[in-house]
Protein backbone atom coordinates (compact mmCIF):
# COMPACT_ATOMS: atom_id res chain seq x y z
CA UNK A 1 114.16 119.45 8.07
CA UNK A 2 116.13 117.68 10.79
CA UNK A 3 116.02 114.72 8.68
CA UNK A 4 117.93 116.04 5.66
CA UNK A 5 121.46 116.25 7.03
CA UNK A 6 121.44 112.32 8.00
CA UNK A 7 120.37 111.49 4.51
CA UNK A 8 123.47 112.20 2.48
CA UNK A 9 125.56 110.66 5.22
CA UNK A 10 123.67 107.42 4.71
CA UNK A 11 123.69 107.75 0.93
CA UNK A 12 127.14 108.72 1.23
CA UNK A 13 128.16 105.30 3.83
CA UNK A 14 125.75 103.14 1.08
CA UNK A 15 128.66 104.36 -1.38
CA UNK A 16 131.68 103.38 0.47
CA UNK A 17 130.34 100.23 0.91
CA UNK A 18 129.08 99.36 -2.47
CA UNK A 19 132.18 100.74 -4.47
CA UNK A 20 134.72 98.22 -2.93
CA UNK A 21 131.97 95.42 -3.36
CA UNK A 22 131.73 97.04 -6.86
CA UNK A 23 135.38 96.57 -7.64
CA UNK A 24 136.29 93.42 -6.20
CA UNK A 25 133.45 92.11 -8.51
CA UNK A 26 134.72 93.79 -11.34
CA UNK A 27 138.15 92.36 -10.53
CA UNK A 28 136.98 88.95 -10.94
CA UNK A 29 135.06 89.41 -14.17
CA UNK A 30 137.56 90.93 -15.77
CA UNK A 31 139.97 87.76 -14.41
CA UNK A 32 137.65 85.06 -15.73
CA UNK A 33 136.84 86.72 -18.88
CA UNK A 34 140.79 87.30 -19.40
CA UNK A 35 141.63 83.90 -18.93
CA UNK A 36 138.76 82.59 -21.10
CA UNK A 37 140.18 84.03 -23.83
CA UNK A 38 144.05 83.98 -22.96
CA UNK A 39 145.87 80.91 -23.44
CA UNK A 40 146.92 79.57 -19.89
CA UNK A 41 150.13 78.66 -18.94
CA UNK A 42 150.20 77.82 -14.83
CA UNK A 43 150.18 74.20 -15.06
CA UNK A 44 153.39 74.17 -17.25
CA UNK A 45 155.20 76.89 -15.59
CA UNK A 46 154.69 75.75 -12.25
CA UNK A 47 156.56 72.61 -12.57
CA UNK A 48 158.93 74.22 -15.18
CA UNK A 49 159.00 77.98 -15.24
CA UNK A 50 160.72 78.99 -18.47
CA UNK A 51 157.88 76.54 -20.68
CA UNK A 52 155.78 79.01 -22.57
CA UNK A 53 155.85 82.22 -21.03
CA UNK A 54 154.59 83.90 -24.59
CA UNK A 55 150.78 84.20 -24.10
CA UNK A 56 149.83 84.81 -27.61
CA UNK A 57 149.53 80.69 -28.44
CA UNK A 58 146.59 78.91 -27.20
CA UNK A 59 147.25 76.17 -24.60
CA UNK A 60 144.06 73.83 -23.63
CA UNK A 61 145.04 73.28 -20.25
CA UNK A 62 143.16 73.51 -16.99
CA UNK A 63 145.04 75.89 -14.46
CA UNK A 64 144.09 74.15 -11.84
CA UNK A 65 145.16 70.75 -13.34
CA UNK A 66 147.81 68.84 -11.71
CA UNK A 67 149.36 65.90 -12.90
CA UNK A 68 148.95 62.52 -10.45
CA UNK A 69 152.87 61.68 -11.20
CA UNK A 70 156.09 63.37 -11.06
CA UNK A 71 156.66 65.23 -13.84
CA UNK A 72 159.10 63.54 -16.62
CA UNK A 73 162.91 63.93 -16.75
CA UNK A 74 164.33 67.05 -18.23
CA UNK A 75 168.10 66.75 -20.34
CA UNK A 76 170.42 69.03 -20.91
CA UNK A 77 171.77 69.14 -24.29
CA UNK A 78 175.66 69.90 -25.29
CA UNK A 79 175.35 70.42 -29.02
CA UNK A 80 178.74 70.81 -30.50
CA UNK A 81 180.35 71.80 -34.22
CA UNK A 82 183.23 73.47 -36.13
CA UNK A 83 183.08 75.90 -38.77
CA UNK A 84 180.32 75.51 -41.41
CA UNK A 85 178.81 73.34 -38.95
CA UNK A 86 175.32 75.32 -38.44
CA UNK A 87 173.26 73.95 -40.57
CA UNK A 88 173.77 70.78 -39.21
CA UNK A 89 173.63 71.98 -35.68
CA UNK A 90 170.21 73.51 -36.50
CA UNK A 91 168.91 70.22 -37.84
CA UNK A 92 169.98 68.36 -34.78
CA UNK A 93 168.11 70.97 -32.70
CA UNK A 94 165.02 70.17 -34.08
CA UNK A 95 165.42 66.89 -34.58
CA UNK A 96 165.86 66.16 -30.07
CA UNK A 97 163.87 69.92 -29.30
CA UNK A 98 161.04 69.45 -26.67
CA UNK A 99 160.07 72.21 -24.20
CA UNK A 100 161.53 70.06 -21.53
CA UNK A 101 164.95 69.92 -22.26
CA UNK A 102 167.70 72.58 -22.32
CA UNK A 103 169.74 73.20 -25.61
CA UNK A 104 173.81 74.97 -25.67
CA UNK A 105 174.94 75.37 -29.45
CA UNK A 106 178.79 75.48 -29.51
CA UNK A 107 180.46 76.44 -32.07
CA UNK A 108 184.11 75.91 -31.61
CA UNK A 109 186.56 79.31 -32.62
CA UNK A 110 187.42 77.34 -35.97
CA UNK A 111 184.35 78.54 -36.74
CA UNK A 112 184.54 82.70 -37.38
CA UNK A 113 182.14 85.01 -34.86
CA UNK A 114 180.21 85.97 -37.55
CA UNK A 115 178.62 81.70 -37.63
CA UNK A 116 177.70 82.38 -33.99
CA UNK A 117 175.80 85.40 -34.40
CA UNK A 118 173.84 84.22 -37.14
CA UNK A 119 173.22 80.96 -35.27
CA UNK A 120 171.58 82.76 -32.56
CA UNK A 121 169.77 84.92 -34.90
CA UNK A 122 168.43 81.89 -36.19
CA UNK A 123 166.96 80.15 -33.06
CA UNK A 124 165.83 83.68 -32.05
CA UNK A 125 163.68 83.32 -35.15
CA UNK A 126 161.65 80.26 -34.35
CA UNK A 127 158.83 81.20 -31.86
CA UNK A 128 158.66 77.97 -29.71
CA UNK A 129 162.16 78.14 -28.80
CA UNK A 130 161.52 82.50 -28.38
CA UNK A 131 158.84 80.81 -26.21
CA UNK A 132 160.29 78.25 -24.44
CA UNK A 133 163.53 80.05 -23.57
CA UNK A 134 165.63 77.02 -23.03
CA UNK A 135 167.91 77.03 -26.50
CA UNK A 136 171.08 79.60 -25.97
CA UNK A 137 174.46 80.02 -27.86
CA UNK A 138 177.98 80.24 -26.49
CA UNK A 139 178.99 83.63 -27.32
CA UNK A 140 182.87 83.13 -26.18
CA UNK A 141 183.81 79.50 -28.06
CA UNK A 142 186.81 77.44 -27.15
CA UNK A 143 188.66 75.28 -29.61
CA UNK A 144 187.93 71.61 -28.86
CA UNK A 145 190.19 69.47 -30.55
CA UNK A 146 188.97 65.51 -30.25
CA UNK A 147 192.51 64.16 -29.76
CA UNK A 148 193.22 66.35 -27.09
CA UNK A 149 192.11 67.39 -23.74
CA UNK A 150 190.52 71.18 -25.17
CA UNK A 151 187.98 69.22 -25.99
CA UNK A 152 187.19 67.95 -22.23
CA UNK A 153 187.30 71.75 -21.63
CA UNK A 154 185.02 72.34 -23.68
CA UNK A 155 182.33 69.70 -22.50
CA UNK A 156 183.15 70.87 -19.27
CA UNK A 157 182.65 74.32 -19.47
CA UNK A 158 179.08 73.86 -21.73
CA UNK A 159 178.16 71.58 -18.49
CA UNK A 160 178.77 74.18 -16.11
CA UNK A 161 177.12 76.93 -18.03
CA UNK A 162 173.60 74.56 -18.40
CA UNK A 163 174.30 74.04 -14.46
CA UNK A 164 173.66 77.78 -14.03
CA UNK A 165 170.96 77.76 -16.67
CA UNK A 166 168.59 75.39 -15.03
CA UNK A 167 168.25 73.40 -11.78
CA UNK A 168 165.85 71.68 -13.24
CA UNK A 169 167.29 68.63 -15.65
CA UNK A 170 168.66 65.40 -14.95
CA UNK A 171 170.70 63.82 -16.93
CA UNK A 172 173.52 65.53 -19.60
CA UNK A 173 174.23 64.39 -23.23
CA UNK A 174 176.83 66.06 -25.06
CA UNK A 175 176.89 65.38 -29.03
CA UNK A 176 178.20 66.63 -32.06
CA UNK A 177 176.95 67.96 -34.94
CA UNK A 178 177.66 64.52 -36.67
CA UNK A 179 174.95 62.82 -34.37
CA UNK A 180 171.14 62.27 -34.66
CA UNK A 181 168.63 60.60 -33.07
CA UNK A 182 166.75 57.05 -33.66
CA UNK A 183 164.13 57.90 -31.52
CA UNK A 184 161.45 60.93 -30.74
CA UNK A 185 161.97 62.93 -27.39
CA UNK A 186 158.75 61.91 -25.99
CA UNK A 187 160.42 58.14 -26.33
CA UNK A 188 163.63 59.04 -24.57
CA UNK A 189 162.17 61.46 -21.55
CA UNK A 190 159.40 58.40 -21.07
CA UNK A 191 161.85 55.47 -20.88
CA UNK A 192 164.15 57.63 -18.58
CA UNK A 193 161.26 58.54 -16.17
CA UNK A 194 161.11 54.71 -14.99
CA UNK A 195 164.96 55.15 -14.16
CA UNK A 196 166.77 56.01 -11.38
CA UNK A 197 168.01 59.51 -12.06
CA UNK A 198 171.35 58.75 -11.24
CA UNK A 199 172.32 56.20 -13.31
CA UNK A 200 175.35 57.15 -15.98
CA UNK A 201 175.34 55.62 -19.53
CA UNK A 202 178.83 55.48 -20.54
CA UNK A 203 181.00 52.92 -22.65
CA UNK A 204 184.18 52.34 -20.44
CA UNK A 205 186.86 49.61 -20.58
CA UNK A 206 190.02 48.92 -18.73
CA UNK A 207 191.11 46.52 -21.09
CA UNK A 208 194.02 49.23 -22.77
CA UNK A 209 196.01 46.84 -25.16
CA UNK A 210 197.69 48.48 -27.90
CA UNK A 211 196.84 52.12 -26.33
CA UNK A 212 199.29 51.54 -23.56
CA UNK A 213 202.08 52.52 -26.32
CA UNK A 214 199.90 54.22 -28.89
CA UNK A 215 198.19 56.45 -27.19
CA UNK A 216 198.72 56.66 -23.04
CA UNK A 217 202.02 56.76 -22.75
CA UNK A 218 203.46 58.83 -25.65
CA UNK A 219 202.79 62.94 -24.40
CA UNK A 220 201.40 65.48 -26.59
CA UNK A 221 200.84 69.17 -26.35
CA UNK A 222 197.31 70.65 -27.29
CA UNK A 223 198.22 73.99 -28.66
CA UNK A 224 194.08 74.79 -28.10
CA UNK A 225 194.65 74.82 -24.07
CA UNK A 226 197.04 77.86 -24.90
CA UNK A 227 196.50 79.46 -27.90
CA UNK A 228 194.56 81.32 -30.08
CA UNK A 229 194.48 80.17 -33.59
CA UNK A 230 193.72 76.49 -34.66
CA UNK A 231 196.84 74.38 -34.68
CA UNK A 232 197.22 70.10 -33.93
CA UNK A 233 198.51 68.43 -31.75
CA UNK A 234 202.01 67.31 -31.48
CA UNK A 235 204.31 64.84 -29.99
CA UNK A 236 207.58 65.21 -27.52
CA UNK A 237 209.90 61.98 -27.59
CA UNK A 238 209.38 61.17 -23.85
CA UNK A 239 207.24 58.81 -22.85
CA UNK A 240 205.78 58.48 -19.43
CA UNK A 241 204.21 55.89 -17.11
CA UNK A 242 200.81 54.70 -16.30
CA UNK A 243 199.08 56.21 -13.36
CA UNK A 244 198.96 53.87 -9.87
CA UNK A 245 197.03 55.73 -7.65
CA UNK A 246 193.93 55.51 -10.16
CA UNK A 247 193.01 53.22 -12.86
CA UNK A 248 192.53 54.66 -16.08
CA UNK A 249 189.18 53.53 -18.26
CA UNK A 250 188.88 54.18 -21.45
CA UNK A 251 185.95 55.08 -24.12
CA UNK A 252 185.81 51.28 -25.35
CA UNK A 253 183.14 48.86 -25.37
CA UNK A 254 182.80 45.68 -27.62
CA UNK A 255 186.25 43.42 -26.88
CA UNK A 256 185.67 43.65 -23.30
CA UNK A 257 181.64 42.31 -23.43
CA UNK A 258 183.53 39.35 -25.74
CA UNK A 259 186.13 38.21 -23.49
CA UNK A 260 184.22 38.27 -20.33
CA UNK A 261 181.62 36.44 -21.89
CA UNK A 262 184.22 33.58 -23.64
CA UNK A 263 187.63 32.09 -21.96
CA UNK A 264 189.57 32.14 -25.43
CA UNK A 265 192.82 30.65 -24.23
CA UNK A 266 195.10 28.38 -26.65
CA UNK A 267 193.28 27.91 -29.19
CA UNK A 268 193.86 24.81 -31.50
CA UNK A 269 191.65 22.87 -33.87
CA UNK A 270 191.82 20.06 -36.58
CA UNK A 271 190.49 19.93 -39.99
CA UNK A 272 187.15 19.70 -39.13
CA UNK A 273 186.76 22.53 -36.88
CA UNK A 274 188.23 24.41 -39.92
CA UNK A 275 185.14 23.90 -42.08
CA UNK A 276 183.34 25.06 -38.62
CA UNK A 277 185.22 28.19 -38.78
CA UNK A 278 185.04 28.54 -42.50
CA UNK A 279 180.96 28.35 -41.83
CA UNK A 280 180.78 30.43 -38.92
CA UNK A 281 182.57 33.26 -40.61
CA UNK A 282 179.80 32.84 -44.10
CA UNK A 283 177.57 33.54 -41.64
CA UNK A 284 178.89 36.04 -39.57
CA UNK A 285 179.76 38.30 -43.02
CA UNK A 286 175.53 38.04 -43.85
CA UNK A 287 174.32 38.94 -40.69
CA UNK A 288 176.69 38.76 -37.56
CA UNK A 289 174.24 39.96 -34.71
CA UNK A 290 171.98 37.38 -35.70
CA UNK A 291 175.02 34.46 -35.32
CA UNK A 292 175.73 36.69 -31.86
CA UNK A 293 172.25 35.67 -30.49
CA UNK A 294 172.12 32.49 -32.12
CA UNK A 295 174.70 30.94 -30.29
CA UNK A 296 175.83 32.82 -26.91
CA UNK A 297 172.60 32.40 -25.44
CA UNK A 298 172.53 29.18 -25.23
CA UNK A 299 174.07 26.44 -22.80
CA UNK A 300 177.02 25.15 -24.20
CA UNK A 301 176.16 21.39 -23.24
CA UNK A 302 172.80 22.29 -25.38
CA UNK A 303 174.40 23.06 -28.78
CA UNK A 304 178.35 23.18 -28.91
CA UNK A 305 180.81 22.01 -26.94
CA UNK A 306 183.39 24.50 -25.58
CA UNK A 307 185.92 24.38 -28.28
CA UNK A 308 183.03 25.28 -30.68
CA UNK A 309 182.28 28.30 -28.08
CA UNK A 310 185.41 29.32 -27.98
CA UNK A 311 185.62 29.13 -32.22
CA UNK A 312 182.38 31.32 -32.22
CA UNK A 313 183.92 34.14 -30.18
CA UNK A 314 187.01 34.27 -31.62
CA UNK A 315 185.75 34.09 -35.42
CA UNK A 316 183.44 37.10 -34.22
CA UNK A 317 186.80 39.47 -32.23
CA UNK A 318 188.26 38.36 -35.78
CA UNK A 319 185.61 39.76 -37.95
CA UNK A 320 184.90 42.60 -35.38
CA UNK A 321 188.64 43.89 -36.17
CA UNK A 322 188.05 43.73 -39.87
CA UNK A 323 184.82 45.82 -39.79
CA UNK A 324 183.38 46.40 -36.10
CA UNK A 325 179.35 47.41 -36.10
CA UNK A 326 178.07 47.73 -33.06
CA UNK A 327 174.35 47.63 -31.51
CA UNK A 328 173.75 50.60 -30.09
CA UNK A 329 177.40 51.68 -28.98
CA UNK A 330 180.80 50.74 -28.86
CA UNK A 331 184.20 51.70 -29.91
CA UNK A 332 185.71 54.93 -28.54
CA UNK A 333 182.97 57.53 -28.66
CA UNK A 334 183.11 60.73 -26.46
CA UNK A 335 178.93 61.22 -26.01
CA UNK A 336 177.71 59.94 -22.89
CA UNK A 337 174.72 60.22 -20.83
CA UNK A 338 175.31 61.67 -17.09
CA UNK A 339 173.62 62.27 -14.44
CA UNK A 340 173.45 65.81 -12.90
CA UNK A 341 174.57 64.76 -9.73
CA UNK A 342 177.62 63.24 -11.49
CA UNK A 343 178.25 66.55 -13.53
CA UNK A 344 177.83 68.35 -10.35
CA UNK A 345 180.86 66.17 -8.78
CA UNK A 346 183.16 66.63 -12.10
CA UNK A 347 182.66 70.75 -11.64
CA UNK A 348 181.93 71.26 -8.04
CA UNK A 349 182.07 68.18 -6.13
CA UNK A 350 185.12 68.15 -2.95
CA UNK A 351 186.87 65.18 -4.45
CA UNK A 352 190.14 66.11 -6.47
CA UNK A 353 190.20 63.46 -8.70
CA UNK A 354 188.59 65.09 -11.49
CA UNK A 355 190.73 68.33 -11.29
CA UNK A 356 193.63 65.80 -10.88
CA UNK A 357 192.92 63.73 -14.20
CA UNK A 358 191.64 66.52 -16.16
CA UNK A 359 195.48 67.63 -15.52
CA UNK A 360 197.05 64.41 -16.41
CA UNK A 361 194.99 64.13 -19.64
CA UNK A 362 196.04 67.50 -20.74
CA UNK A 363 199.38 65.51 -22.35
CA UNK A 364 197.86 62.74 -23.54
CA UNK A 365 195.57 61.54 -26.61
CA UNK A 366 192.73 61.79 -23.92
CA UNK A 367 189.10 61.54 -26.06
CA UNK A 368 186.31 59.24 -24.09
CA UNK A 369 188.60 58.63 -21.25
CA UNK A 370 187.85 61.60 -18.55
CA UNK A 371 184.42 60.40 -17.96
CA UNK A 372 185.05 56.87 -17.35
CA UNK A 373 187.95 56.82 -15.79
CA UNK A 374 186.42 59.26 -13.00
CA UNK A 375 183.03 57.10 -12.88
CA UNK A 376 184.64 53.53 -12.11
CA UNK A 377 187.53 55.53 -9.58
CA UNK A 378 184.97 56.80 -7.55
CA UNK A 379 183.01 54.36 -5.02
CA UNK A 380 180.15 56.77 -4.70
CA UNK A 381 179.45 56.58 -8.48
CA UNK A 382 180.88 53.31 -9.64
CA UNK A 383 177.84 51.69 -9.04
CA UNK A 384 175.43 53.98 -11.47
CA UNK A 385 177.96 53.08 -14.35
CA UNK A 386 176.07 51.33 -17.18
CA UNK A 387 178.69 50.13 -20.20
CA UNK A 388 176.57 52.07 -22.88
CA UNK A 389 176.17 55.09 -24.44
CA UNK A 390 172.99 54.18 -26.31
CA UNK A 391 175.01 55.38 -29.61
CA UNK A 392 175.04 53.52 -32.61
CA UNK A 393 178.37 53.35 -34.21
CA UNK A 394 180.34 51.45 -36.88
CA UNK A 395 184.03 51.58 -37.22
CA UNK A 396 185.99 50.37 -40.15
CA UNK A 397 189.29 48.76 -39.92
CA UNK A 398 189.03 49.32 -35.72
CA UNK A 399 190.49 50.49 -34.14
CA UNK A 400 190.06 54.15 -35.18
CA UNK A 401 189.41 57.10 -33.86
CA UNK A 402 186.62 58.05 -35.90
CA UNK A 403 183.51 55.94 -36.72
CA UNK A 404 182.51 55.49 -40.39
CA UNK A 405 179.52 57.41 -41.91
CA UNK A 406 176.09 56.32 -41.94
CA UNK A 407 174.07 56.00 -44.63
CA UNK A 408 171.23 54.64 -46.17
CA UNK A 409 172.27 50.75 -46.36
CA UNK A 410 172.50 51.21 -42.21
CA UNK A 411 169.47 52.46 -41.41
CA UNK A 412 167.31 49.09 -40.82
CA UNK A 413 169.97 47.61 -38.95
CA UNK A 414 170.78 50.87 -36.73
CA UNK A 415 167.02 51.30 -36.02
CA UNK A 416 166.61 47.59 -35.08
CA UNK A 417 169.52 48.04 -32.50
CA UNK A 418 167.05 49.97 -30.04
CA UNK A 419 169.62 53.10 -29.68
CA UNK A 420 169.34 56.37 -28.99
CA UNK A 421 171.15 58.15 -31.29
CA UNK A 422 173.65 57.52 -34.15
CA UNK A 423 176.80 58.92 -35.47
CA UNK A 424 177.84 59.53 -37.98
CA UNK A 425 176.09 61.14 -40.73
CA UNK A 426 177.06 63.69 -43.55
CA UNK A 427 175.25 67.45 -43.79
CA UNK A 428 171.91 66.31 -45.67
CA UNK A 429 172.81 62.55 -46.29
CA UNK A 430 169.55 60.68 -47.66
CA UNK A 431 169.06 58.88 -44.55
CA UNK A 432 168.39 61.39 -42.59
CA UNK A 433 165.50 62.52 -44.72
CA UNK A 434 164.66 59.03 -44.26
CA UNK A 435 165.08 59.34 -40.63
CA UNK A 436 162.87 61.84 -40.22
CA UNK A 437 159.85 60.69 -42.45
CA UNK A 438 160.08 57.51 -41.33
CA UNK A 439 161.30 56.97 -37.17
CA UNK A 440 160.53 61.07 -36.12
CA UNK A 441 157.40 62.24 -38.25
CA UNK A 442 159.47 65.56 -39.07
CA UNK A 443 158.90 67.95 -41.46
CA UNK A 444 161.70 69.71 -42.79
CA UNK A 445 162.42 72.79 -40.82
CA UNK A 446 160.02 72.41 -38.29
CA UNK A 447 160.33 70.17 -34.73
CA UNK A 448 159.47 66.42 -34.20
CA UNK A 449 155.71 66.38 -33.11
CA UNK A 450 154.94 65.03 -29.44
CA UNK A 451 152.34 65.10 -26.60
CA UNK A 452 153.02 68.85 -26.04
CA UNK A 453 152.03 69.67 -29.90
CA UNK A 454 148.69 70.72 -29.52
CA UNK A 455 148.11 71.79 -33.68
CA UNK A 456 146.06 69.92 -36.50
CA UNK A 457 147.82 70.70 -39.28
CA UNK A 458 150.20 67.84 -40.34
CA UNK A 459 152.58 70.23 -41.17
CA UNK A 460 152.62 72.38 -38.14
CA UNK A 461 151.29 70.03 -35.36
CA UNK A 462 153.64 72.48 -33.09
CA UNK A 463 152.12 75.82 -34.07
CA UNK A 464 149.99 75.15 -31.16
CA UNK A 465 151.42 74.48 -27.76
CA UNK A 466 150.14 72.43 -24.49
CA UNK A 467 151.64 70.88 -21.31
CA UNK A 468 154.98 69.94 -21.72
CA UNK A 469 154.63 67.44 -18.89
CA UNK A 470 152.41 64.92 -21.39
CA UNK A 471 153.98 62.78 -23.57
CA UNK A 472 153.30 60.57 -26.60
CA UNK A 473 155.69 57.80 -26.90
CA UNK A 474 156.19 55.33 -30.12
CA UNK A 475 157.33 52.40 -31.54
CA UNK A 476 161.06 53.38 -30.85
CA UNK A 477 160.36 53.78 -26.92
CA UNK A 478 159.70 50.19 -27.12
CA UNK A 479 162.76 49.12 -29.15
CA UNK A 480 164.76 51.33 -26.36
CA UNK A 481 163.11 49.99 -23.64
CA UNK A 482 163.95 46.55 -24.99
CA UNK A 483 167.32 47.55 -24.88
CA UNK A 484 167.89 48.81 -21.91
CA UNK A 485 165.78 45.78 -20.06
CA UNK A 486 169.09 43.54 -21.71
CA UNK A 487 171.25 46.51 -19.92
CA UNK A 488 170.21 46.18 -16.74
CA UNK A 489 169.40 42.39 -16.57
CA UNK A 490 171.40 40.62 -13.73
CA UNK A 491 173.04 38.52 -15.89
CA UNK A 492 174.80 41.82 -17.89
CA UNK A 493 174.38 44.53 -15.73
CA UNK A 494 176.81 44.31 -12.97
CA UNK A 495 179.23 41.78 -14.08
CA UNK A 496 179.98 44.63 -17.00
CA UNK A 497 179.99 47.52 -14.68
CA UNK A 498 183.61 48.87 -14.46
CA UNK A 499 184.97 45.78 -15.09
CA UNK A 500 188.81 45.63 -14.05
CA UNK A 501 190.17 43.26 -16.83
């Protein structure tokens, strides 16, 4: 009897201590059998937070997995249109989408509110980029007109709002609805992983010309800085100056390459060197790349003598002003690729000079020259400046402001050039079909497969979702890499890099 008393006291303390014993176990069955049968998304998220947080896809990847390298590159993508533009925006989208990246749709206020809601309706309506959470809409648009400086607004502000978006991507490419790629995402984010991060791809020139008269000096007034409906530009009869406490750059390419590559001087030539001429221009019209690399790669003492150099590149200017094509890039085209630490300077940096040219351009025809003209003015960036915007372009009877449309008779010799993207192309043209059967594996309405696509369905191989950190690069990774290897040689590299002419 004086047992008894003790005995539920012991039973009792035997309780207290099994029950927490009891529930920590429980705990961790009910965490391993969760996450055997959840998708897992830790090794994403951790080195990109906003990749997959939607739980109901199934994701083979070890939790505790982490990758041996730093992770790949992330862009941020500008992707701007007018009205009617959405469809083509849309295609675009998933044409360059990869969890990665982050995505602003702009729709400029040409374009009614009613195209902007139903644009975001629309990429609320595909689950990966529900998923992801890195594809947004400007709700409050701004009219961007390409000949003057509401357009520079407009890049501007979509820069600053995907600065507030993310801290996480490295390099900004702004493009139009015109544009489309050449190669896959997983080619682009693994050729830009073995580059320095702050290196800026823009065409720039300070070789002006006949845009001294035509375009610098004369002043304009873009109505879109200051009002509300749609109207042009217009001209005032004054005239004004050059700057001299900057140099301006513009959004040109080609000429410049050409004449630092050739002394052209006087040129004069007898009968013979006619027939020369006559020859070199046959075969310039059938294929003049292939003439280009023929002959300027080669010592002069080896092949032609120097007035036969100087024939070659001035038969080639002369054919390049009748119909200019360009490999990769050239001409005056707004898209560039910058770094974030250069976007970061534009919007926030101390130095005035982009507030001060930004101001300057506002009266003046001022498309593809803000970016340059701040890159090669500043010493702490003029030395990350590569003369290419890894855009394909053609221009007919250059100059001109806009390049001629793509289509199906360009598409070998645009995907031989090794760039990036191309511009410009129709709603729906033929090649684009091509395009994406043939360079990006894409299925209409769906995005372009890559090492993140996890599926087995050839028509969905994105249904199913992975690590957005593994990619599967192609063929056109090597025809970019190929590219920008000739970039970057010594022999290019620097002696084009904000070149004062």
């Amino acid at each position: 009897m004086q047992n008894s008393p003790t005995t539920p006291i012991r039973e009792n303390r035997n309780l207290y201590c099994f029950l927490p014993t009891f529930l920590v176990s429980l705990f961790f069955i009910l965490s391993f059998s969760s996450s055997s049968i959840t998708p897992s998304s830790s090794s994403v998220s951790a080195s990109y937070p906003f990749t997959f947080p939607n739980r109901h896809h199934l994701s083979l990847i070890d939790p505790n997995h982490t990758h041996s390298t730093s992770p790949p590159p992330s862009i941020a993508y500008l992707i701007s249109g007018s009205n009617g533009d959405s469809p083509r925006i849309l295609r675009l989208l998933f044409a360059i989408y990869h969890p990665r990246n982050q995505y602003l749709l702009h729709l400029d206020r040409t374009a009614p509110q009613s195209q902007r809601d139903e644009l975001a309706l629309s990429v609320q309506s595909v689950a990966v980029f529900r998923a992801a959470q890195n594809v947004n809409v400007v709700g409050k648009a701004d009219f961007a007109n390409p000949r003057g400086s509401s357009s520079i607004a407009a890049t501007l502000h979509g820069a600053a709002i995907l600065l507030r978006f993310s801290v996480n991507w490295d390099w900004f490419i702004n493009l139009s609805a015109a544009d489309y790629p050449l190669i896959t995402q997983d080619d682009l984010l693994h050729i830009l992983s073995f580059l320095p991060r702050d290196l800026n791809f823009v065409n720039h020139s300070s070789h002006i010309g006949w845009r001294e008269s035509h375009r610098l000096k004369p002043i304009i007034v873009d109505p879109g800085l200051y009002l509300s409906d749609n109207s042009d530009v217009f001209y005032v009869t004054q005239k004004r100056e050059l700057p001299n406490s900057y140099r301006l750059f513009t959004g040109e390419l080609m000429y410049n390459l050409f004449l630092s590559s050739y002394n052209l001087g006087v040129i004069s030539y007898a009968a013979d060197e006619d027939q020369l001429v006559n020859g070199l221009a046959l075969e310039l019209a059938i294929s003049p790349i292939m003439v280009w690399l023929k002959y300027s790669n080669l010592p002069v003492d080896m092949h032609v003598h120097q007035i036969q150099s100087t024939l070659i590149a001035y038969v080639f200017i002369h054919l390049l002003k009748q119909t200019e094509t360009v490999m990769g890039g050239g001409g005056s085209s707004p898209s560039a690729i910058l770094s974030r630490k250069f976007v970061e300077f534009c919007i926030l940096g101390p130095d005035n000079l982009p507030r001060t040219l930004l101001m300057y351009l506002s009266n003046t025809v001022s498309q593809g020259n803000y970016f340059p003209t701040i890159l090669c003015n500043s010493r702490q960036f003029n030395r990350t400046t590569v003369n290419h915007n890894l855009q394909y372009v053609s221009f007919d009877n250059s100059p001109k402001q806009e390049p001629r449309t793509l289509g199906l008779n360009d598409f070998n010799e645009m995907i031989r050039s090794g760039a990036a993207f191309g511009t410009q192309f129709l709603l729906d043209d033929p090649v684009l079909d091509r395009i994406d059967r043939e360079v990006l594996n894409r299925s209409p309405g769906s995005t372009v497969p890559g090492g993140w696509c996890l599926g087995e369905s050839d028509n969905d191989m994105c249904s199913v979702w992975g690590d957005a950190d593994i990619l599967r690069p192609g063929p056109g990774a090597r025809r970019l890499e190929r590219y920008i290897v000739k970039l970057l040689s010594n022999k290019t590299f620097r002696s084009h890099q904000c070149l004062v002419e």
